[in-house]
PDB file of N, CA and C in Angstrom:
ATOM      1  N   UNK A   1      13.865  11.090  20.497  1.00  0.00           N
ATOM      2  CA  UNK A   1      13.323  12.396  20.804  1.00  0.00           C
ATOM      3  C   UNK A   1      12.392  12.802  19.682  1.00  0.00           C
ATOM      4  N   UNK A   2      11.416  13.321  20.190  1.00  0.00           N
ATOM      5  CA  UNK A   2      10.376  13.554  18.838  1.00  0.00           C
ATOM      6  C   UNK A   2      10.058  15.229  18.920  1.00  0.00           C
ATOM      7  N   UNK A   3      10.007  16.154  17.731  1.00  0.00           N
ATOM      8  CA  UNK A   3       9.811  17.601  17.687  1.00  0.00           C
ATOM      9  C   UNK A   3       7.982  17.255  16.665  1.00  0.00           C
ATOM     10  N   UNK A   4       7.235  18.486  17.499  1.00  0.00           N
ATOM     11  CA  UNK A   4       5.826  18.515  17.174  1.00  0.00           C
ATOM     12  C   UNK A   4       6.255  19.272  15.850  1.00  0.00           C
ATOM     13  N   UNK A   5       5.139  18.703  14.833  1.00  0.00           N
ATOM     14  CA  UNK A   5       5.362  19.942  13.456  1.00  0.00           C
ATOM     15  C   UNK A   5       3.710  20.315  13.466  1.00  0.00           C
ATOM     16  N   UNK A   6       3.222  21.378  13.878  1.00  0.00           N
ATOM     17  CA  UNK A   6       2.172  22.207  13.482  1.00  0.00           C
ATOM     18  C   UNK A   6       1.536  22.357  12.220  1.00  0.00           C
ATOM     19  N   UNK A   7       0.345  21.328  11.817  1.00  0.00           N
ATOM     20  CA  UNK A   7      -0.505  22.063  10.659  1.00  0.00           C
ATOM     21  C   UNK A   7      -1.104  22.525  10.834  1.00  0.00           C
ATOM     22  N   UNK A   8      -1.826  22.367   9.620  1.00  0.00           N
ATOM     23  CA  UNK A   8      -3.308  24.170   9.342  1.00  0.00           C
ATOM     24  C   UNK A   8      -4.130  23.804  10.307  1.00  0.00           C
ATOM     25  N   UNK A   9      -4.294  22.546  10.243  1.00  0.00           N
ATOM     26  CA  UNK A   9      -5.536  22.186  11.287  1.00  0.00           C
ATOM     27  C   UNK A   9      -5.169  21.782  12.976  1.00  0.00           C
ATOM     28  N   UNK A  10      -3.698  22.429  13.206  1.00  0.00           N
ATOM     29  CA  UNK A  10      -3.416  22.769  14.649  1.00  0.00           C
ATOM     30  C   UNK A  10      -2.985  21.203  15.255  1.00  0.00           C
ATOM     31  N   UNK A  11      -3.338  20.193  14.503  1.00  0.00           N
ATOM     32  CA  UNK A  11      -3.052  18.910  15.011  1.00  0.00           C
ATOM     33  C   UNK A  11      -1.395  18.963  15.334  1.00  0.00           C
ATOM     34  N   UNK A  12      -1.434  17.681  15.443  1.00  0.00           N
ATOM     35  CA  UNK A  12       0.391  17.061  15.734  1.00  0.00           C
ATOM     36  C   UNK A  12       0.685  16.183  14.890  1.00  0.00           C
ATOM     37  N   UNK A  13       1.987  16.482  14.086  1.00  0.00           N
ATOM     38  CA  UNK A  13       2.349  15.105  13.704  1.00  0.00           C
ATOM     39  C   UNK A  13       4.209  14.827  14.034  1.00  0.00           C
ATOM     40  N   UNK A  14       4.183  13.882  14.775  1.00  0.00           N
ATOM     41  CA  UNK A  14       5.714  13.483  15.226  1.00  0.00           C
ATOM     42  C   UNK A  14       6.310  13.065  14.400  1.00  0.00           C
ATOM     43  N   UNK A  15       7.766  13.815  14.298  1.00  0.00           N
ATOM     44  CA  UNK A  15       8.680  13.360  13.514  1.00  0.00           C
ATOM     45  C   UNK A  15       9.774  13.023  14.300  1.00  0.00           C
ATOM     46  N   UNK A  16      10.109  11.762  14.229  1.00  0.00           N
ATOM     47  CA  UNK A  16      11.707  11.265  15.149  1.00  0.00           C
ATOM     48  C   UNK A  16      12.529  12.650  14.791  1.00  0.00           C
ATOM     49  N   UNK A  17      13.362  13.231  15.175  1.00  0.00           N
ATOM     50  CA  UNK A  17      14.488  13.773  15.542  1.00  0.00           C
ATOM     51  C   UNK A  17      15.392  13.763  16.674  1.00  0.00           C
ATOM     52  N   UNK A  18      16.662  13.558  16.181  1.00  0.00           N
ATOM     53  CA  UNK A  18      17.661  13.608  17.408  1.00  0.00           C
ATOM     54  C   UNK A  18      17.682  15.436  17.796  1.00  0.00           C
ATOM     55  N   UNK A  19      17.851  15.464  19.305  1.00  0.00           N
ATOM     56  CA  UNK A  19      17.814  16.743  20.338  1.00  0.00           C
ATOM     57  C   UNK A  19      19.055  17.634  19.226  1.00  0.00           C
ATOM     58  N   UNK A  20      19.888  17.690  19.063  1.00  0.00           N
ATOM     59  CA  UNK A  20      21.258  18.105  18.504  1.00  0.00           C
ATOM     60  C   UNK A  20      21.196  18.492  16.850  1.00  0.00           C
ATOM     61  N   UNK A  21      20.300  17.642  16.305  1.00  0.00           N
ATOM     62  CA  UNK A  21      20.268  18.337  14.801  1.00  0.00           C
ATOM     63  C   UNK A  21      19.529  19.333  14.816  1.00  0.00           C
ATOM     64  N   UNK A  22      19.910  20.377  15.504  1.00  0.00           N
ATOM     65  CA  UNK A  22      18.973  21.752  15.098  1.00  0.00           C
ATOM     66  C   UNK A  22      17.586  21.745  14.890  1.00  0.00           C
ATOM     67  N   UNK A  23      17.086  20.148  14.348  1.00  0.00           N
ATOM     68  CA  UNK A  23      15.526  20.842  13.586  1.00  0.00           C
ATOM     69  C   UNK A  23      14.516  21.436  14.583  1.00  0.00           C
ATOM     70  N   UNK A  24      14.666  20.897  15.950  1.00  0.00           N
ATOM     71  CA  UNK A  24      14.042  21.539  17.084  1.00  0.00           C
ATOM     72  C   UNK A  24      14.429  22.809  17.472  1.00  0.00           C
ATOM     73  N   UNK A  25      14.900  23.434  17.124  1.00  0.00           N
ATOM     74  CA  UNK A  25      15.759  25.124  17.877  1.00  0.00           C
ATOM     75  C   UNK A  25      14.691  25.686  17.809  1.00  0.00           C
ATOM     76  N   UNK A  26      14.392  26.197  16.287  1.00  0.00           N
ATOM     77  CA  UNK A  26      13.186  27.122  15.993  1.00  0.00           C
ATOM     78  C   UNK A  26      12.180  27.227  16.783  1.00  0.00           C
ATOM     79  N   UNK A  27      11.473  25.905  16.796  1.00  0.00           N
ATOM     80  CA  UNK A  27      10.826  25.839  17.460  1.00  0.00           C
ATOM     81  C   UNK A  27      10.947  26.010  19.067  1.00  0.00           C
ATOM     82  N   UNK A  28      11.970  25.613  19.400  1.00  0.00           N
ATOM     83  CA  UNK A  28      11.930  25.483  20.894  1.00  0.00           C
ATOM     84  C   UNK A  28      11.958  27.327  21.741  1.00  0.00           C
ATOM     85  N   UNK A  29      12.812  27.906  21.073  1.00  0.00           N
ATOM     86  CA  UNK A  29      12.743  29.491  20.881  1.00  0.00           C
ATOM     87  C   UNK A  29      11.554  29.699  20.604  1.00  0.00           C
ATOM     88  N   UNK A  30      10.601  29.788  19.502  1.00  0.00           N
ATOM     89  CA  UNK A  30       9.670  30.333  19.741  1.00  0.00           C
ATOM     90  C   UNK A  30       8.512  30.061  20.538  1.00  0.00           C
ATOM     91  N   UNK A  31       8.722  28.603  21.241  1.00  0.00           N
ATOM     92  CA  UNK A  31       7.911  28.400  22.593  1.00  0.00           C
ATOM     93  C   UNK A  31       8.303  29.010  23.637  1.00  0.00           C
ATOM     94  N   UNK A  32       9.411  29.492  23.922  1.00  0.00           N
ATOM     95  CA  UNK A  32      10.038  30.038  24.954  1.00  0.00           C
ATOM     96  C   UNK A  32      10.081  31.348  24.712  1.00  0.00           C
ATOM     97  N   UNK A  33       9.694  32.207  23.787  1.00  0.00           N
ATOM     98  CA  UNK A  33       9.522  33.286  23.624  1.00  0.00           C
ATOM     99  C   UNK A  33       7.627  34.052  24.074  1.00  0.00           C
ATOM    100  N   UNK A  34       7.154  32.180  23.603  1.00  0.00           N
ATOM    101  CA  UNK A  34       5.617  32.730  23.829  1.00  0.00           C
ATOM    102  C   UNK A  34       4.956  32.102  25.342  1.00  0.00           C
ATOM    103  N   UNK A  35       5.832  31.596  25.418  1.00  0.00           N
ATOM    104  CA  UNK A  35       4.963  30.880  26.724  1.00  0.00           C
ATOM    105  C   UNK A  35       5.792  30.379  28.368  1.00  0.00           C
ATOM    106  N   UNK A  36       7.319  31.511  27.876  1.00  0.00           N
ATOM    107  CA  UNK A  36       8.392  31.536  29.251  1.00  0.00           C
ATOM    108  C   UNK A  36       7.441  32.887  30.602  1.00  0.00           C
ATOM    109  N   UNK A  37       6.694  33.524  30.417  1.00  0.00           N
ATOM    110  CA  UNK A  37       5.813  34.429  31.009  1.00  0.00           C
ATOM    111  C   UNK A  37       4.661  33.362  31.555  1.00  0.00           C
ATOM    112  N   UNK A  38       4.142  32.765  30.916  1.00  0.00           N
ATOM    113  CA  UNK A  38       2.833  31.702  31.771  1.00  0.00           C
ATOM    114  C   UNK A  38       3.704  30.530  32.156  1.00  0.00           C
ATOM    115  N   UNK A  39       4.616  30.164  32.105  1.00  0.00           N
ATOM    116  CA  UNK A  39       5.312  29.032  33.004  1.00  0.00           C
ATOM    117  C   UNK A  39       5.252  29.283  33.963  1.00  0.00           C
ATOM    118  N   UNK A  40       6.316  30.380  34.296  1.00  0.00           N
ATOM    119  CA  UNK A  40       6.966  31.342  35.516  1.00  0.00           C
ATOM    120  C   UNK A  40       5.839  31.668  36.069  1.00  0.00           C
ATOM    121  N   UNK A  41       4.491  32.240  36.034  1.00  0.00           N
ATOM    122  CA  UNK A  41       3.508  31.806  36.738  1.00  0.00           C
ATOM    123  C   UNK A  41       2.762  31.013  37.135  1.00  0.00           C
ATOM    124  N   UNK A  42       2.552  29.664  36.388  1.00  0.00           N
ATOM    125  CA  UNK A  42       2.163  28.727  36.762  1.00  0.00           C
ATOM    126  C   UNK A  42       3.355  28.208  37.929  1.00  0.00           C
ATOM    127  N   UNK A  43       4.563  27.886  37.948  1.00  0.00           N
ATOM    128  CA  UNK A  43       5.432  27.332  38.407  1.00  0.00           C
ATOM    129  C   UNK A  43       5.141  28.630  39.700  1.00  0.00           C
ATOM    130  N   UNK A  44       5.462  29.616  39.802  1.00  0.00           N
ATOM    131  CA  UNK A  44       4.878  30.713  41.332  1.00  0.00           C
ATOM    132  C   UNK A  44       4.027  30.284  41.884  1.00  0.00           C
ATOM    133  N   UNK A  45       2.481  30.009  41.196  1.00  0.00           N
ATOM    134  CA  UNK A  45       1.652  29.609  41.640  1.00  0.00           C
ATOM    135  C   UNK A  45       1.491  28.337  42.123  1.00  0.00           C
ATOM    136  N   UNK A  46       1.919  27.208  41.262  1.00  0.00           N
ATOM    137  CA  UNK A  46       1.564  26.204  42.120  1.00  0.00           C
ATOM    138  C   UNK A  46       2.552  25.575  42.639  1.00  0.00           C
ATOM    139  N   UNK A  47       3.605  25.983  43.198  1.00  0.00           N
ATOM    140  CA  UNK A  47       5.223  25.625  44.082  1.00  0.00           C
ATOM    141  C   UNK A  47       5.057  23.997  43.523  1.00  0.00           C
ATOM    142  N   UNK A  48       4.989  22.879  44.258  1.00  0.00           N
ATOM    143  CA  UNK A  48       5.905  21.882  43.645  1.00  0.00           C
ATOM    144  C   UNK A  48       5.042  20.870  42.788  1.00  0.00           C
ATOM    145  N   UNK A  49       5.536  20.604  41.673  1.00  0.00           N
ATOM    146  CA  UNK A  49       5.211  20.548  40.395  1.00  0.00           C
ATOM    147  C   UNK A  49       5.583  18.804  40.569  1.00  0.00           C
ATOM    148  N   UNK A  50       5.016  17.783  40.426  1.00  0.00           N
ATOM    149  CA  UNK A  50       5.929  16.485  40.068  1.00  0.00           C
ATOM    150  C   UNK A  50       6.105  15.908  38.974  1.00  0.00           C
ATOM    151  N   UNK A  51       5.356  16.621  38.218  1.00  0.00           N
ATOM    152  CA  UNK A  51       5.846  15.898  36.306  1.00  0.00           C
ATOM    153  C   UNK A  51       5.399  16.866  35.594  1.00  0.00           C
ATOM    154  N   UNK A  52       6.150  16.559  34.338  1.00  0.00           N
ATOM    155  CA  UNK A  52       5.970  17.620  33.499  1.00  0.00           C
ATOM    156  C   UNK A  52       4.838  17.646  32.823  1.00  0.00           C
ATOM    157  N   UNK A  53       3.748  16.949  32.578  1.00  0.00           N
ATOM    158  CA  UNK A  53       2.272  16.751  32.503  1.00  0.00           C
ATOM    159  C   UNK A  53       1.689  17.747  33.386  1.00  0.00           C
ATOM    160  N   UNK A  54       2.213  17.560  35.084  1.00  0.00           N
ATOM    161  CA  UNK A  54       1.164  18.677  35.955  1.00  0.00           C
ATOM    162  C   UNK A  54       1.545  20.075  35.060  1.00  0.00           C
ATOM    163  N   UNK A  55       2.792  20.201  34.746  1.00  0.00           N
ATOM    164  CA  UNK A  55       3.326  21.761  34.496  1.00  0.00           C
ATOM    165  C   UNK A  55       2.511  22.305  33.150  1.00  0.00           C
ATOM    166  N   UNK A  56       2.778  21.601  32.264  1.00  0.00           N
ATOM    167  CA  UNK A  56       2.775  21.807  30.747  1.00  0.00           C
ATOM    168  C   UNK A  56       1.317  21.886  30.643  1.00  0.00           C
ATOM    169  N   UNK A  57       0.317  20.648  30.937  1.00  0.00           N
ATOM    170  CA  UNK A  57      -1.074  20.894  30.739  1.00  0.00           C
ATOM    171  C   UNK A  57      -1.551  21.977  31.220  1.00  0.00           C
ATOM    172  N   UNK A  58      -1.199  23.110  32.398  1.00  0.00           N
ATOM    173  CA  UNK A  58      -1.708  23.912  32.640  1.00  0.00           C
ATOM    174  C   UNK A  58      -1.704  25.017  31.713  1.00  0.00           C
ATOM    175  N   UNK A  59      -0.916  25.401  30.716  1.00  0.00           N
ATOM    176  CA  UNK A  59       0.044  26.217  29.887  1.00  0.00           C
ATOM    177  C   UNK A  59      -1.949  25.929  28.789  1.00  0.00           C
ATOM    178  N   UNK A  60      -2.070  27.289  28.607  1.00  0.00           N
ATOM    179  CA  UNK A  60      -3.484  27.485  27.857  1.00  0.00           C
ATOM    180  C   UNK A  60      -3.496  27.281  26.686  1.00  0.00           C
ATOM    181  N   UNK A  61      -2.180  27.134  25.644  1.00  0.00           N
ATOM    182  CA  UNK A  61      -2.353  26.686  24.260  1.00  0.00           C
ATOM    183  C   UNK A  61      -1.747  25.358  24.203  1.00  0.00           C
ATOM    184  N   UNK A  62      -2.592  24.564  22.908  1.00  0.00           N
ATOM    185  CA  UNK A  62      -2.518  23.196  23.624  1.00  0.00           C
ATOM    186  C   UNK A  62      -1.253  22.275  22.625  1.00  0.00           C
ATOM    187  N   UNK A  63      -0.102  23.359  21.628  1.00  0.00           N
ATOM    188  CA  UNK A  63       0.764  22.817  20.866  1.00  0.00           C
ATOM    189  C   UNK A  63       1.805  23.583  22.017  1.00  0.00           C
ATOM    190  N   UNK A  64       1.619  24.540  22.425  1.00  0.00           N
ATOM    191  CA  UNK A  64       2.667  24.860  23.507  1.00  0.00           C
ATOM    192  C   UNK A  64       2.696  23.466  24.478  1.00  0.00           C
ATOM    193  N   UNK A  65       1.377  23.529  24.964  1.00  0.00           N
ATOM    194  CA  UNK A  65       1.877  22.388  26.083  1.00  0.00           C
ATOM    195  C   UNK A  65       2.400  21.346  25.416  1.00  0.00           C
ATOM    196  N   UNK A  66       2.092  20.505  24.420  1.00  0.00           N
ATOM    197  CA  UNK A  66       2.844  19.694  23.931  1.00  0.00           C
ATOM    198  C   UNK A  66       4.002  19.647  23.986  1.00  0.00           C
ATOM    199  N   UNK A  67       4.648  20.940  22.939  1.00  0.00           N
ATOM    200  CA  UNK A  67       6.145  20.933  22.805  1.00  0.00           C
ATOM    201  C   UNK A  67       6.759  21.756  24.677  1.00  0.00           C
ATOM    202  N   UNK A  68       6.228  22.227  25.423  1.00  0.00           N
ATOM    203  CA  UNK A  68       6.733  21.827  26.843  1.00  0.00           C
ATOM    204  C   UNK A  68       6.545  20.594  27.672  1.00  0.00           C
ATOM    205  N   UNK A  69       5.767  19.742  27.198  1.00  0.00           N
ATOM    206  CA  UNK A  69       6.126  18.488  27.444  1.00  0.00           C
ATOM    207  C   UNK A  69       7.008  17.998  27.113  1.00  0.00           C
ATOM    208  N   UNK A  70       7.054  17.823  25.449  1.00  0.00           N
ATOM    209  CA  UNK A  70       8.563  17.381  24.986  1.00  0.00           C
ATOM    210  C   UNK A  70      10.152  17.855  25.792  1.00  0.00           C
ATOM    211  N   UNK A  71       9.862  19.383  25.514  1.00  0.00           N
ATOM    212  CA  UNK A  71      10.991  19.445  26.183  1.00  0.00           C
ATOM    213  C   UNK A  71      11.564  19.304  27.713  1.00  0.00           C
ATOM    214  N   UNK A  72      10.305  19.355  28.669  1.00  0.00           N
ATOM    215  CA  UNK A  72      10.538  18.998  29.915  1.00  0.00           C
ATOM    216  C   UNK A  72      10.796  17.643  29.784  1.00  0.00           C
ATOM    217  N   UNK A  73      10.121  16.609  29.302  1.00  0.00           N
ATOM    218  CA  UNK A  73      10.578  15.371  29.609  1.00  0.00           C
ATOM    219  C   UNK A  73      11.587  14.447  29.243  1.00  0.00           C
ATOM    220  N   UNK A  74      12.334  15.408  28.092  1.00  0.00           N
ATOM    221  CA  UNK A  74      13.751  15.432  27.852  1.00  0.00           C
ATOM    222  C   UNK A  74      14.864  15.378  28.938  1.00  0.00           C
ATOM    223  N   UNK A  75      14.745  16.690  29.423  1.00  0.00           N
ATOM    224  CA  UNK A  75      15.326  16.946  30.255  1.00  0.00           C
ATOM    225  C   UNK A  75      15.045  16.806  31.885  1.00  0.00           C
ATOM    226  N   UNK A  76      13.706  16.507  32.083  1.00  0.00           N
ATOM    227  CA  UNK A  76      12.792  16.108  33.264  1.00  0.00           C
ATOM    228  C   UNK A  76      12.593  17.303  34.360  1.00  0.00           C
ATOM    229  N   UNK A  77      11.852  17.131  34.892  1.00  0.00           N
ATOM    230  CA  UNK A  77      10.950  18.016  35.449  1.00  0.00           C
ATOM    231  C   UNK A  77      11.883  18.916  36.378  1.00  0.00           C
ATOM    232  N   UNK A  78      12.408  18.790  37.441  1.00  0.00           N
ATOM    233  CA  UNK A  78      13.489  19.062  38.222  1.00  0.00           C
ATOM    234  C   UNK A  78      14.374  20.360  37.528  1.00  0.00           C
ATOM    235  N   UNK A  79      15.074  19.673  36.396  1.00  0.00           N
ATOM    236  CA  UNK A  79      16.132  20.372  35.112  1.00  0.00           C
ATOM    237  C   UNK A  79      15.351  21.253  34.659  1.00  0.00           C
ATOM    238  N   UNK A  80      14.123  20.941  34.436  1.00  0.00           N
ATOM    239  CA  UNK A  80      13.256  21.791  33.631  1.00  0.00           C
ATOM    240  C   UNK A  80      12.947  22.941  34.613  1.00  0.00           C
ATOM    241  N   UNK A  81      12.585  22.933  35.562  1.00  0.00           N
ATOM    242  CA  UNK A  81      12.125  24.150  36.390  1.00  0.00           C
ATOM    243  C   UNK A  81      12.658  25.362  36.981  1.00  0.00           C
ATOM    244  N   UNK A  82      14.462  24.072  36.832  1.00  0.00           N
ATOM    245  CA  UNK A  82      15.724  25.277  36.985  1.00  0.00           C
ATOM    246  C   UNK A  82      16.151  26.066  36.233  1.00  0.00           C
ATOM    247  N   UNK A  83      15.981  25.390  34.769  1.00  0.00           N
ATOM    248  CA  UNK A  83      15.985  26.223  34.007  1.00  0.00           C
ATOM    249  C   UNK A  83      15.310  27.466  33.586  1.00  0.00           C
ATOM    250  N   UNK A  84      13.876  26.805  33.222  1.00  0.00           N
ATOM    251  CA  UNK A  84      13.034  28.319  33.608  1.00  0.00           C
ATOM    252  C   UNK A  84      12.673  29.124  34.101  1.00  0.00           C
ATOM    253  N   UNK A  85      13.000  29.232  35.424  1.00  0.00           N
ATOM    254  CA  UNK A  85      13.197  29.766  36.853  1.00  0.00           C
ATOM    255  C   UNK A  85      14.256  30.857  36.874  1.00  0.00           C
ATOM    256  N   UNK A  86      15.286  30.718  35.968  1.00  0.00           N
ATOM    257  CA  UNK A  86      16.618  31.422  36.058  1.00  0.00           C
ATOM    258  C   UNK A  86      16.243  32.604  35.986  1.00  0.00           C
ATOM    259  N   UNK A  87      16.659  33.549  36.569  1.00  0.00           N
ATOM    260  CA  UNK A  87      16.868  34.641  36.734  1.00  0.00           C
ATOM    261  C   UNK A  87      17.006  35.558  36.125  1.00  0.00           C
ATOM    262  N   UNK A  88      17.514  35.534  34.962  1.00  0.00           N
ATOM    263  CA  UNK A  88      17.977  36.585  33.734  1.00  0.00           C
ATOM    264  C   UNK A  88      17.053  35.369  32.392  1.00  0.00           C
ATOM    265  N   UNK A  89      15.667  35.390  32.073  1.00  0.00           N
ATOM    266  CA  UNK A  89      15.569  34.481  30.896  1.00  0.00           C
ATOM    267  C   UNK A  89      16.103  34.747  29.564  1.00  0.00           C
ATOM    268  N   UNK A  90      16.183  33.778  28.873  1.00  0.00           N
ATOM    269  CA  UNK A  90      16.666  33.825  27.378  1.00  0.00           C
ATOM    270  C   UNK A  90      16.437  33.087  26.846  1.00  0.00           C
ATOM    271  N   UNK A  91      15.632  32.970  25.981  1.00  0.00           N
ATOM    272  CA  UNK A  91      15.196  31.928  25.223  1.00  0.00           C
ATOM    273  C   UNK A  91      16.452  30.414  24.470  1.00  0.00           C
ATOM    274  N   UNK A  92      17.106  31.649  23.785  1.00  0.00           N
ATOM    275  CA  UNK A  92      17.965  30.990  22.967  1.00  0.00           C
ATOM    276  C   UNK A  92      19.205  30.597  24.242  1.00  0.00           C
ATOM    277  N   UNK A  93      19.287  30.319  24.916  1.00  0.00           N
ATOM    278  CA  UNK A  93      19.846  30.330  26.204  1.00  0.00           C
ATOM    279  C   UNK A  93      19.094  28.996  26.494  1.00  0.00           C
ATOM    280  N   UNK A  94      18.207  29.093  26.919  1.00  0.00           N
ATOM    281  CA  UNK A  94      17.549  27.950  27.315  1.00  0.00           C
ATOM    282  C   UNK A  94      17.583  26.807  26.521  1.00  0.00           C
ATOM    283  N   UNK A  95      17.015  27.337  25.242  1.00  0.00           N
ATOM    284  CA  UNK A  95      16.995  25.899  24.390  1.00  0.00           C
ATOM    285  C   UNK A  95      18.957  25.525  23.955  1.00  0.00           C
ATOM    286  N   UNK A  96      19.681  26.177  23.999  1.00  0.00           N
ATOM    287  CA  UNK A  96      20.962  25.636  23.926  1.00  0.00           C
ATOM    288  C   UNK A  96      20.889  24.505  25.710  1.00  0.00           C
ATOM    289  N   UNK A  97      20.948  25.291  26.491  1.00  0.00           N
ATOM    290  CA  UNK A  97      20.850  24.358  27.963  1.00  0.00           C
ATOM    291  C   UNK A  97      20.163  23.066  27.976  1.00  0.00           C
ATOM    292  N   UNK A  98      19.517  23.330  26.653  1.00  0.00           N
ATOM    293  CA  UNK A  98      18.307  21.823  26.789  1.00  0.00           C
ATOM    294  C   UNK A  98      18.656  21.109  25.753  1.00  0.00           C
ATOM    295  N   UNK A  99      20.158  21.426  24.974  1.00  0.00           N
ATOM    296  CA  UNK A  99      20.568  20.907  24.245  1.00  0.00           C
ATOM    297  C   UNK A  99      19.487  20.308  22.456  1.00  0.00           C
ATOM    298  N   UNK A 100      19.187  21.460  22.352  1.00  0.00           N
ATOM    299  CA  UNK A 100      17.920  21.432  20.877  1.00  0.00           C
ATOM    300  C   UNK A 100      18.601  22.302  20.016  1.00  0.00           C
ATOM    301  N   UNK A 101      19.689  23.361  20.455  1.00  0.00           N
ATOM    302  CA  UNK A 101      20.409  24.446  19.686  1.00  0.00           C
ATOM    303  C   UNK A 101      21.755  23.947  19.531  1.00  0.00           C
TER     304      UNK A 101
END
């Protein structure tokens, strides 16, 4: 499993991490804090989704889509949609469900 680390210059650089050592939480919360509102519309808008590439590339910042790639394809597309879909969202909720917390 690999977590994106953000530099100055917005690039990516992958660092192996296992899902369970925490180092992904932070992050995964604050993607889900900034970008659980443009999912939920993209996912309204375009009903059925078949990979997490169609979903995530649509998502307008381009380290968000990344790390919603990561985490959809963790958990895969299907898992992923139920999750964000839920009814009552929560960030820190979610990323425990996706097993990163």
């Amino acid at each position: 499993f690999f977590a994106p680390v953000a530099q100055a210059s917005t690039s990516l650089v992958l660092h192996q991490q296992t899902p369970k050592d925490g180092y992904f939480c932070n992050t995964c919360i604050s993607f889900m804090n900034t970008a659980l509102d443009e999912l939920l519309q993209i996912i309204a808008q375009s009903g059925v989704l078949g990979s997490c590439n169609a979903l995530c590339s649509q998502l307008n910042n381009q380290v968000e889509g990344a790390v919603c790639n990561l985490l959809c394809d963790y958990v895969g597309i299907n898992e992923f949609i139920n999750l964000v879909d839920d009814a009552d969202p929560d960030p820190i909720f979610y990323c425990q469900e996706l097993s990163v917390c």
